[in-house]
PDB file of N, CA and C in Angstrom:
ATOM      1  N   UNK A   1      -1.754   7.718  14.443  1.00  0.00           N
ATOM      2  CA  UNK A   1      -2.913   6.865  14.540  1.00  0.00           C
ATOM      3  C   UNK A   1      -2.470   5.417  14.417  1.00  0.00           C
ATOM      4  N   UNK A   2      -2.789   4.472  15.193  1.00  0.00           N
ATOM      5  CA  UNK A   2      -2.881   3.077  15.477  1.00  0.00           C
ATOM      6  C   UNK A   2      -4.330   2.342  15.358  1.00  0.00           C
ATOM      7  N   UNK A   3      -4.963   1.640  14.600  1.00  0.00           N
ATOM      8  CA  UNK A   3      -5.531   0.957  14.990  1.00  0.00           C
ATOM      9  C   UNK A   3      -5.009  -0.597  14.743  1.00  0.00           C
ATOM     10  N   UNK A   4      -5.034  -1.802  15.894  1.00  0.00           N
ATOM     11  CA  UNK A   4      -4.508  -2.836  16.157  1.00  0.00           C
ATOM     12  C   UNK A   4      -5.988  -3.850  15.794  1.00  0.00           C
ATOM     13  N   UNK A   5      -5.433  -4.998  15.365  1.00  0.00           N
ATOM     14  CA  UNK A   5      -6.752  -5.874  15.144  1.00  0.00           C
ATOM     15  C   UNK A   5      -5.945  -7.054  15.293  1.00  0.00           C
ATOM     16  N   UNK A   6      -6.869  -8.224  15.804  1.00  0.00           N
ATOM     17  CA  UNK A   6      -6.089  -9.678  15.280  1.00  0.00           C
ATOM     18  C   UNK A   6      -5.370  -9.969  13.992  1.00  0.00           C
ATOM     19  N   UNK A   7      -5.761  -9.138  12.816  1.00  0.00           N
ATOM     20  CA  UNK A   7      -5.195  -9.474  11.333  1.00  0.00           C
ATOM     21  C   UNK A   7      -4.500  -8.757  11.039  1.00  0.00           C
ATOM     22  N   UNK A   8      -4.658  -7.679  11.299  1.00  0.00           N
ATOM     23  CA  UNK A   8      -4.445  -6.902  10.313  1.00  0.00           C
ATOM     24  C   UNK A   8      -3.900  -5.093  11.510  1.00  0.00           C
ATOM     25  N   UNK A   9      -2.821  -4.251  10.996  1.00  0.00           N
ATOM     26  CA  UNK A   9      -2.794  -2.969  11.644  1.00  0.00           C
ATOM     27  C   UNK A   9      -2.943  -1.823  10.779  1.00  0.00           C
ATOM     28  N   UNK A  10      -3.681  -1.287  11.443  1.00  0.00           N
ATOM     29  CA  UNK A  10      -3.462   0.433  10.439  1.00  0.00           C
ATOM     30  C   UNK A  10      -2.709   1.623  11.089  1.00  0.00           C
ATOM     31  N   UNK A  11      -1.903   2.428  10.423  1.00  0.00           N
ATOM     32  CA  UNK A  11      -1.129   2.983  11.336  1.00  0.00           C
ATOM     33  C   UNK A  11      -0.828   4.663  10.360  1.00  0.00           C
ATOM     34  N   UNK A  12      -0.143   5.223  10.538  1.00  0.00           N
ATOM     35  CA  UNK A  12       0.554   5.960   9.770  1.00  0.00           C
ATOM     36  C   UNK A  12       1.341   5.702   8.777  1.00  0.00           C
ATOM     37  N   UNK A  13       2.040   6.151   7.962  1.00  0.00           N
ATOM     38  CA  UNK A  13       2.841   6.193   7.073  1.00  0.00           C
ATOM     39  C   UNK A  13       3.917   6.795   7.548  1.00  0.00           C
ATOM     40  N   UNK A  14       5.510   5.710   7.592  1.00  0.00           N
ATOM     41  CA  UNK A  14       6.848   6.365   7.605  1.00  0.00           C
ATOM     42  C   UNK A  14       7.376   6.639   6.652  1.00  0.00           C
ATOM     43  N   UNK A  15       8.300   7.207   6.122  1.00  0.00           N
ATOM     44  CA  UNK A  15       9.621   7.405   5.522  1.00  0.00           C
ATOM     45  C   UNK A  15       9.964   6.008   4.983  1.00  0.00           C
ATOM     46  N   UNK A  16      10.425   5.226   6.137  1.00  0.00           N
ATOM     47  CA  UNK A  16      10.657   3.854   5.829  1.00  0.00           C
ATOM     48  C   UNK A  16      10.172   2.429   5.151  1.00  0.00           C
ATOM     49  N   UNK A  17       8.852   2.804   5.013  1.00  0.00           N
ATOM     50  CA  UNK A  17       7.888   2.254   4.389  1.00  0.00           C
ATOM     51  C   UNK A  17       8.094   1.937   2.788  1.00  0.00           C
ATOM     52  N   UNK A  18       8.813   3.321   2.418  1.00  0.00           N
ATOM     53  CA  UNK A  18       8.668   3.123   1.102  1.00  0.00           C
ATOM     54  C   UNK A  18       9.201   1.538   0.159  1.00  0.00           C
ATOM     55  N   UNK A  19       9.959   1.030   0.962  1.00  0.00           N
ATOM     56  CA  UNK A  19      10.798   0.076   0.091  1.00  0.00           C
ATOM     57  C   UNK A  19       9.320  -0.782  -0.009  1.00  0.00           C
ATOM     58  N   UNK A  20       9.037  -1.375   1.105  1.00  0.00           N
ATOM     59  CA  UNK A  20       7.831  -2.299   0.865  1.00  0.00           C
ATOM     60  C   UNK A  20       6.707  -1.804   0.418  1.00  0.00           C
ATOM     61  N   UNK A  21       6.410  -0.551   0.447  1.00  0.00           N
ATOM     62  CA  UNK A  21       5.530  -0.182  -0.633  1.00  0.00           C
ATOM     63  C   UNK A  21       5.847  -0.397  -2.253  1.00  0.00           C
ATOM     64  N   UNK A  22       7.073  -0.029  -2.282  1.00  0.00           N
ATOM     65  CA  UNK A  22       7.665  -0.210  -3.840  1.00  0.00           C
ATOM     66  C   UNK A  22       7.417  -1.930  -4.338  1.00  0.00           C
ATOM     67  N   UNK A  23       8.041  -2.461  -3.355  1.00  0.00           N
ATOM     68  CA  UNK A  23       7.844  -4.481  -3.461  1.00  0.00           C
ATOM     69  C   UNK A  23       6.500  -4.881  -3.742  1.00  0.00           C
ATOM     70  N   UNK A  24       5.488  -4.252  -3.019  1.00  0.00           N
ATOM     71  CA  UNK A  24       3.954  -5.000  -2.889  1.00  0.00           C
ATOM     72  C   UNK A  24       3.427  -4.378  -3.830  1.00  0.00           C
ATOM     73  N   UNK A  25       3.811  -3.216  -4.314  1.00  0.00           N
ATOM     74  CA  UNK A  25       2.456  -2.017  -5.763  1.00  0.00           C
ATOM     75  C   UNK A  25       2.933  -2.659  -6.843  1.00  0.00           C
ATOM     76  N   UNK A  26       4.667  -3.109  -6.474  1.00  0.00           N
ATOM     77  CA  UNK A  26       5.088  -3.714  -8.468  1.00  0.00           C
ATOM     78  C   UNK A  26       4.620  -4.803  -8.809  1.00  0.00           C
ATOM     79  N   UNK A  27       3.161  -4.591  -9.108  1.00  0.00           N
ATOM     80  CA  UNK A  27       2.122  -5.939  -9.263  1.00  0.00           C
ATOM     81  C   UNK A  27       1.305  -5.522 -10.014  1.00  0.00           C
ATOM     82  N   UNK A  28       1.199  -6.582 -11.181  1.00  0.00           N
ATOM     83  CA  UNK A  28       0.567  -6.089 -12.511  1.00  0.00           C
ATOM     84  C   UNK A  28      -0.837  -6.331 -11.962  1.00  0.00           C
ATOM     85  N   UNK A  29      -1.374  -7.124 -11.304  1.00  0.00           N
ATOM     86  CA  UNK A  29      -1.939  -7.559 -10.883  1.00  0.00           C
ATOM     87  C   UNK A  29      -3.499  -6.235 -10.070  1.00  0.00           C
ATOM     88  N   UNK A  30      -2.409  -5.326  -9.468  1.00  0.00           N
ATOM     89  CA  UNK A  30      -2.449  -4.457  -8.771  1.00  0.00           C
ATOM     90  C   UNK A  30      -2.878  -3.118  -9.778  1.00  0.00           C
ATOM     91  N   UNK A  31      -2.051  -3.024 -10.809  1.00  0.00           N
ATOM     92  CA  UNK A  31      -1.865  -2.213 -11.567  1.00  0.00           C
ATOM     93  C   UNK A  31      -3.418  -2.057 -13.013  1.00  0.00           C
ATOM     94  N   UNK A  32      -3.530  -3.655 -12.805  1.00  0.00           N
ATOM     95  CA  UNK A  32      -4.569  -4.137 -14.092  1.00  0.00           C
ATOM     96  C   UNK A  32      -5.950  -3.277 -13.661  1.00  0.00           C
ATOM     97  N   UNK A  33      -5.908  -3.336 -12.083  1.00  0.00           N
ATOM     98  CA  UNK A  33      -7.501  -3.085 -11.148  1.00  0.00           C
ATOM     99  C   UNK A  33      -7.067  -1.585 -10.942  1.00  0.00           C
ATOM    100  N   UNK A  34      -6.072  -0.809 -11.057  1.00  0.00           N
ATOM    101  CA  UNK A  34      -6.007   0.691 -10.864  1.00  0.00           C
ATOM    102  C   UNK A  34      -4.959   1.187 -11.774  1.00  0.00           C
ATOM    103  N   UNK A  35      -4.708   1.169 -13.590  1.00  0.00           N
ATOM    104  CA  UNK A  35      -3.912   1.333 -13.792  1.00  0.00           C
ATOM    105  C   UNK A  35      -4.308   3.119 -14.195  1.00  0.00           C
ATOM    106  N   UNK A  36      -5.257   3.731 -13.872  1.00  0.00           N
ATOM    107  CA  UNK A  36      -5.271   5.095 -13.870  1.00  0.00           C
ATOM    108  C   UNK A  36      -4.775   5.528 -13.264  1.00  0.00           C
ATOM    109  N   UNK A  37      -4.213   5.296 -12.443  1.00  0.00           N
ATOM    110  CA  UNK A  37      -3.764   6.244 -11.575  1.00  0.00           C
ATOM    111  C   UNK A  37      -2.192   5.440 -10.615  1.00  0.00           C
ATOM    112  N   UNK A  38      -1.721   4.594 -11.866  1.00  0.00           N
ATOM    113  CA  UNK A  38      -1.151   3.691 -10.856  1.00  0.00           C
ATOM    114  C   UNK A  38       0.060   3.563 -11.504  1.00  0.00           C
ATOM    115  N   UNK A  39       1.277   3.751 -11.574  1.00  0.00           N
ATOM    116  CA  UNK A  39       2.383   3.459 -12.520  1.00  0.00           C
ATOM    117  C   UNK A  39       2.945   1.912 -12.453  1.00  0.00           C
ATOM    118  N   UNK A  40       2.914   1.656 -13.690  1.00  0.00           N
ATOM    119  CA  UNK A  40       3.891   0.262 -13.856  1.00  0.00           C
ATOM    120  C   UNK A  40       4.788  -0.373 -14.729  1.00  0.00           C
ATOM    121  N   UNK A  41       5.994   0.028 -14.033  1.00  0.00           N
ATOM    122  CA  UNK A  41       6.114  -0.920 -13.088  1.00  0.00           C
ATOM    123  C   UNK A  41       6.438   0.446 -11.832  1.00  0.00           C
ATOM    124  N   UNK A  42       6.147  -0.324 -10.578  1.00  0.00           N
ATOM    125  CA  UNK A  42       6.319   0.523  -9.388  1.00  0.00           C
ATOM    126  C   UNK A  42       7.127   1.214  -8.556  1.00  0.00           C
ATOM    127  N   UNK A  43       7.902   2.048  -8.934  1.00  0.00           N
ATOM    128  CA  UNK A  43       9.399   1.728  -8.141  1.00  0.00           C
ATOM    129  C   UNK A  43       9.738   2.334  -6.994  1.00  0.00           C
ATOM    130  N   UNK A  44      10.583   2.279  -6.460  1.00  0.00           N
ATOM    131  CA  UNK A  44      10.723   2.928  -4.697  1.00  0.00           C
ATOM    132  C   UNK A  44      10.714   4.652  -5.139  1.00  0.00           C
ATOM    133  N   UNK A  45      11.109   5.120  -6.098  1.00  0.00           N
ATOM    134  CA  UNK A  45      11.271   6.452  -6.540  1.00  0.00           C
ATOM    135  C   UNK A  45       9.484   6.819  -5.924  1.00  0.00           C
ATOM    136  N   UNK A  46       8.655   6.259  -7.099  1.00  0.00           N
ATOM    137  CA  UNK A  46       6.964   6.120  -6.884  1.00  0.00           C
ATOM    138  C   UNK A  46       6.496   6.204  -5.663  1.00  0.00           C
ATOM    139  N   UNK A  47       7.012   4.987  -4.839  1.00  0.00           N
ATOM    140  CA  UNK A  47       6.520   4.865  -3.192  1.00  0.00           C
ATOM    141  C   UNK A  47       6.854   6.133  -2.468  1.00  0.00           C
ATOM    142  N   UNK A  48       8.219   6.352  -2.544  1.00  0.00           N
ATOM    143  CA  UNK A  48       8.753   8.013  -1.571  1.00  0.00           C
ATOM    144  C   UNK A  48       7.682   9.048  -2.155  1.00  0.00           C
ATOM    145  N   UNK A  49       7.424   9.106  -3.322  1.00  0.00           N
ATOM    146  CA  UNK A  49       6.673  10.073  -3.838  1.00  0.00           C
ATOM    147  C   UNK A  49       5.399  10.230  -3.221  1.00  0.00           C
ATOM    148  N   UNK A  50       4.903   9.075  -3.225  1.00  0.00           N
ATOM    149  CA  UNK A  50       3.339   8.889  -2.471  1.00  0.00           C
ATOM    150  C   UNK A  50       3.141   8.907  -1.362  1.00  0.00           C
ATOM    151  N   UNK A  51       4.159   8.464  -0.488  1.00  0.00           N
ATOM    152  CA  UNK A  51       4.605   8.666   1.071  1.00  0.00           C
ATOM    153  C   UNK A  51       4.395   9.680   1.612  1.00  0.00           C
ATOM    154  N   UNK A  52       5.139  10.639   0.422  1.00  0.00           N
ATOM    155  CA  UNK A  52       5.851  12.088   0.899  1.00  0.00           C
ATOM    156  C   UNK A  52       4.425  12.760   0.841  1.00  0.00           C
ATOM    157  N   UNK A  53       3.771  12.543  -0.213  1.00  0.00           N
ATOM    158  CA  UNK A  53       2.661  13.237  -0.101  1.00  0.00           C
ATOM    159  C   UNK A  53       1.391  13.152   0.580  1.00  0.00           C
ATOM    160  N   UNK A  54       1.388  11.641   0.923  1.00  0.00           N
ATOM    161  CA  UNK A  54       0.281  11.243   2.404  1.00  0.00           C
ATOM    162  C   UNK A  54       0.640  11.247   3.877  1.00  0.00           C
ATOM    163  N   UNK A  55       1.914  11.726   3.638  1.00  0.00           N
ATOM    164  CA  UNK A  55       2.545  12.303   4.926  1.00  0.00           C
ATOM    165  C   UNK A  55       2.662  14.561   5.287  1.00  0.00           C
ATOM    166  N   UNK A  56       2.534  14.807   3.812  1.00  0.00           N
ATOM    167  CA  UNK A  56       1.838  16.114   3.542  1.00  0.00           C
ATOM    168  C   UNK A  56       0.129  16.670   3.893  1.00  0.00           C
ATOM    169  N   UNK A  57      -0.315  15.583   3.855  1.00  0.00           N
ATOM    170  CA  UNK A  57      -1.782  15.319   3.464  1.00  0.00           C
ATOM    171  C   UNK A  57      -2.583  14.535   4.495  1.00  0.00           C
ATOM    172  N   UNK A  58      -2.189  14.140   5.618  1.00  0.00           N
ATOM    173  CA  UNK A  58      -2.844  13.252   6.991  1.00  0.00           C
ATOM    174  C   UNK A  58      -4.078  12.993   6.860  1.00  0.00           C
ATOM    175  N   UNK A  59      -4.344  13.879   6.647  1.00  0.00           N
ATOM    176  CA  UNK A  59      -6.548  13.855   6.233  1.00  0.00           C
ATOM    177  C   UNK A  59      -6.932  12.956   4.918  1.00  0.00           C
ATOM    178  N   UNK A  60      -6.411  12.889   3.707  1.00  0.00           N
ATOM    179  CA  UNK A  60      -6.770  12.630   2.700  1.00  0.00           C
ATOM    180  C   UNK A  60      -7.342  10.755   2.971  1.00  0.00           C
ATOM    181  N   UNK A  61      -6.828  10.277   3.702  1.00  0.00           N
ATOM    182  CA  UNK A  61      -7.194   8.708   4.265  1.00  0.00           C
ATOM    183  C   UNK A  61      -6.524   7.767   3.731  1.00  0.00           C
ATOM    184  N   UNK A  62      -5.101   8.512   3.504  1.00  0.00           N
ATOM    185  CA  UNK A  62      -4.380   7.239   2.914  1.00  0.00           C
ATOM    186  C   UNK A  62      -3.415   6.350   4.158  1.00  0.00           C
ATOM    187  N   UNK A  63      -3.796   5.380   4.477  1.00  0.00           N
ATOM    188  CA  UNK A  63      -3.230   4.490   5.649  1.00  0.00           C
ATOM    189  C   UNK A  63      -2.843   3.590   5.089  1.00  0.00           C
ATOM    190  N   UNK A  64      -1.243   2.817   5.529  1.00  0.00           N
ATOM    191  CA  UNK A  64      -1.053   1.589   5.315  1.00  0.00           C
ATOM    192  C   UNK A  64      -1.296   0.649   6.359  1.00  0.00           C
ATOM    193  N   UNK A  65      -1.696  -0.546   5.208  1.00  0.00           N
ATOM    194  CA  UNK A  65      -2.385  -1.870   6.205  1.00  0.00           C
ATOM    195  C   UNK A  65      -1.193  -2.707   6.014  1.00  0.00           C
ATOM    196  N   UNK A  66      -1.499  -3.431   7.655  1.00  0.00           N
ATOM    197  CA  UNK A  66      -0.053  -4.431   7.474  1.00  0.00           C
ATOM    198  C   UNK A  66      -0.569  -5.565   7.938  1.00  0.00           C
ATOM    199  N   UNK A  67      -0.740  -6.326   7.475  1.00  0.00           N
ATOM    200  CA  UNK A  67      -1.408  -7.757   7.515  1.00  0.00           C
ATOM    201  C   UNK A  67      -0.519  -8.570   7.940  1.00  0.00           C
ATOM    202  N   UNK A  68      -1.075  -9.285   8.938  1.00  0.00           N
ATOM    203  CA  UNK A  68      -0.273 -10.473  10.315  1.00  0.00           C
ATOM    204  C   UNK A  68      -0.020 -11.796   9.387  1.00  0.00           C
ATOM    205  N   UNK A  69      -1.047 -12.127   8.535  1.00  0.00           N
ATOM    206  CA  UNK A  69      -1.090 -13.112   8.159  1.00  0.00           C
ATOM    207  C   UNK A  69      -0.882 -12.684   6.134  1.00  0.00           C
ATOM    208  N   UNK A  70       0.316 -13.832   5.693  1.00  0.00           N
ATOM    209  CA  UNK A  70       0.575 -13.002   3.640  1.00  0.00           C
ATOM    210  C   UNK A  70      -0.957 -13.371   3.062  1.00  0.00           C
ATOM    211  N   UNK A  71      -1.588 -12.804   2.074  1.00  0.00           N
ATOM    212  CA  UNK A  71      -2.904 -13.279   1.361  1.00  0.00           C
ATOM    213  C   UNK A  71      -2.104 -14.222   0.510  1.00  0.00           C
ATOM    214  N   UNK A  72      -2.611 -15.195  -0.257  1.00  0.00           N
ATOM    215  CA  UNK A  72      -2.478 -15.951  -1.011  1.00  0.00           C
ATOM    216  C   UNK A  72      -2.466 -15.460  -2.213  1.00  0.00           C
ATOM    217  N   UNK A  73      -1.558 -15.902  -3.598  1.00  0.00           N
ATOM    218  CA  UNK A  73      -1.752 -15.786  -4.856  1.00  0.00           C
ATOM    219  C   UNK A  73      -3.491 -15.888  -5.615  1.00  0.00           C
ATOM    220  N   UNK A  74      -4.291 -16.733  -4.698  1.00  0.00           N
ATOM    221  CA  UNK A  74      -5.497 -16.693  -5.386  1.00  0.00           C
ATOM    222  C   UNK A  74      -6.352 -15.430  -5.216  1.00  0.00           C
ATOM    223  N   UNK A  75      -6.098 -15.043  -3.861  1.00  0.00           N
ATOM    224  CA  UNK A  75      -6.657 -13.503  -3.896  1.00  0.00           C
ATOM    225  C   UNK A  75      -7.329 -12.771  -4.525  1.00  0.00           C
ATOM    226  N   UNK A  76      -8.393 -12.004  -4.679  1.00  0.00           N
ATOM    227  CA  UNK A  76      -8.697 -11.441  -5.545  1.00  0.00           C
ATOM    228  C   UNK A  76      -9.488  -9.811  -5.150  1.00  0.00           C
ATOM    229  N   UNK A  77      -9.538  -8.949  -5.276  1.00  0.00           N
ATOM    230  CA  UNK A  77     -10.680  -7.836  -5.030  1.00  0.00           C
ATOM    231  C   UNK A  77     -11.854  -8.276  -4.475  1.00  0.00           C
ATOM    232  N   UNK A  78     -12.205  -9.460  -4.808  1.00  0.00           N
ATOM    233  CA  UNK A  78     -13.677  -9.742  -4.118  1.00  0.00           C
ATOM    234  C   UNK A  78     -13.567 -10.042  -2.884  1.00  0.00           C
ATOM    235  N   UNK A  79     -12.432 -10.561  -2.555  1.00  0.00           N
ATOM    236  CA  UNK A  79     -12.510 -11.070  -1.181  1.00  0.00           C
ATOM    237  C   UNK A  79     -12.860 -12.476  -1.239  1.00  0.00           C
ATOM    238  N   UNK A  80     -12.842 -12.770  -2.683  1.00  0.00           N
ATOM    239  CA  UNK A  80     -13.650 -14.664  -2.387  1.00  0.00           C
ATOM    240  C   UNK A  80     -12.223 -15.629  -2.072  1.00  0.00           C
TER     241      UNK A  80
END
């Protein structure tokens, strides 16, 4: 699955993914807004793990987004 947008892509999940999954989750930040279910600190061990299993799992709706443009440090969940 592909979907393409001006901003932003959604796609499948590789194998290869994991490193930058490991880089972008090791965020306390990240961790503060989901730490139930969220280990921290994040490590590539974590990412293969989660990979492996949304690559087991196709249906469950776990997609990575890859954004054209970096968000800023001010960022927040709200979107403001």
């Amino acid at each position: 699955m592909i979907i393409q947008k001006e901003k932003f892509t959604l796609r499948s999940w590789k194998i290869d993914d994991f490193i930058s999954l490991a880089e972008n989750a090791n965020n306390k930040k990240i961790w503060d807004n989901v730490r139930d279910y969220f280990p921290c600190p994040y490590t590539k061990k974590d990412a293969m793990n989660f990979i492996e299993s949304a690559l087991k799992n196709p249906l469950d709706g776990n997609v990575p987004l890859k954004l054209t443009e970096k968000l800023s440090e001010e960022s927040d969940s709200s979107g403001t």
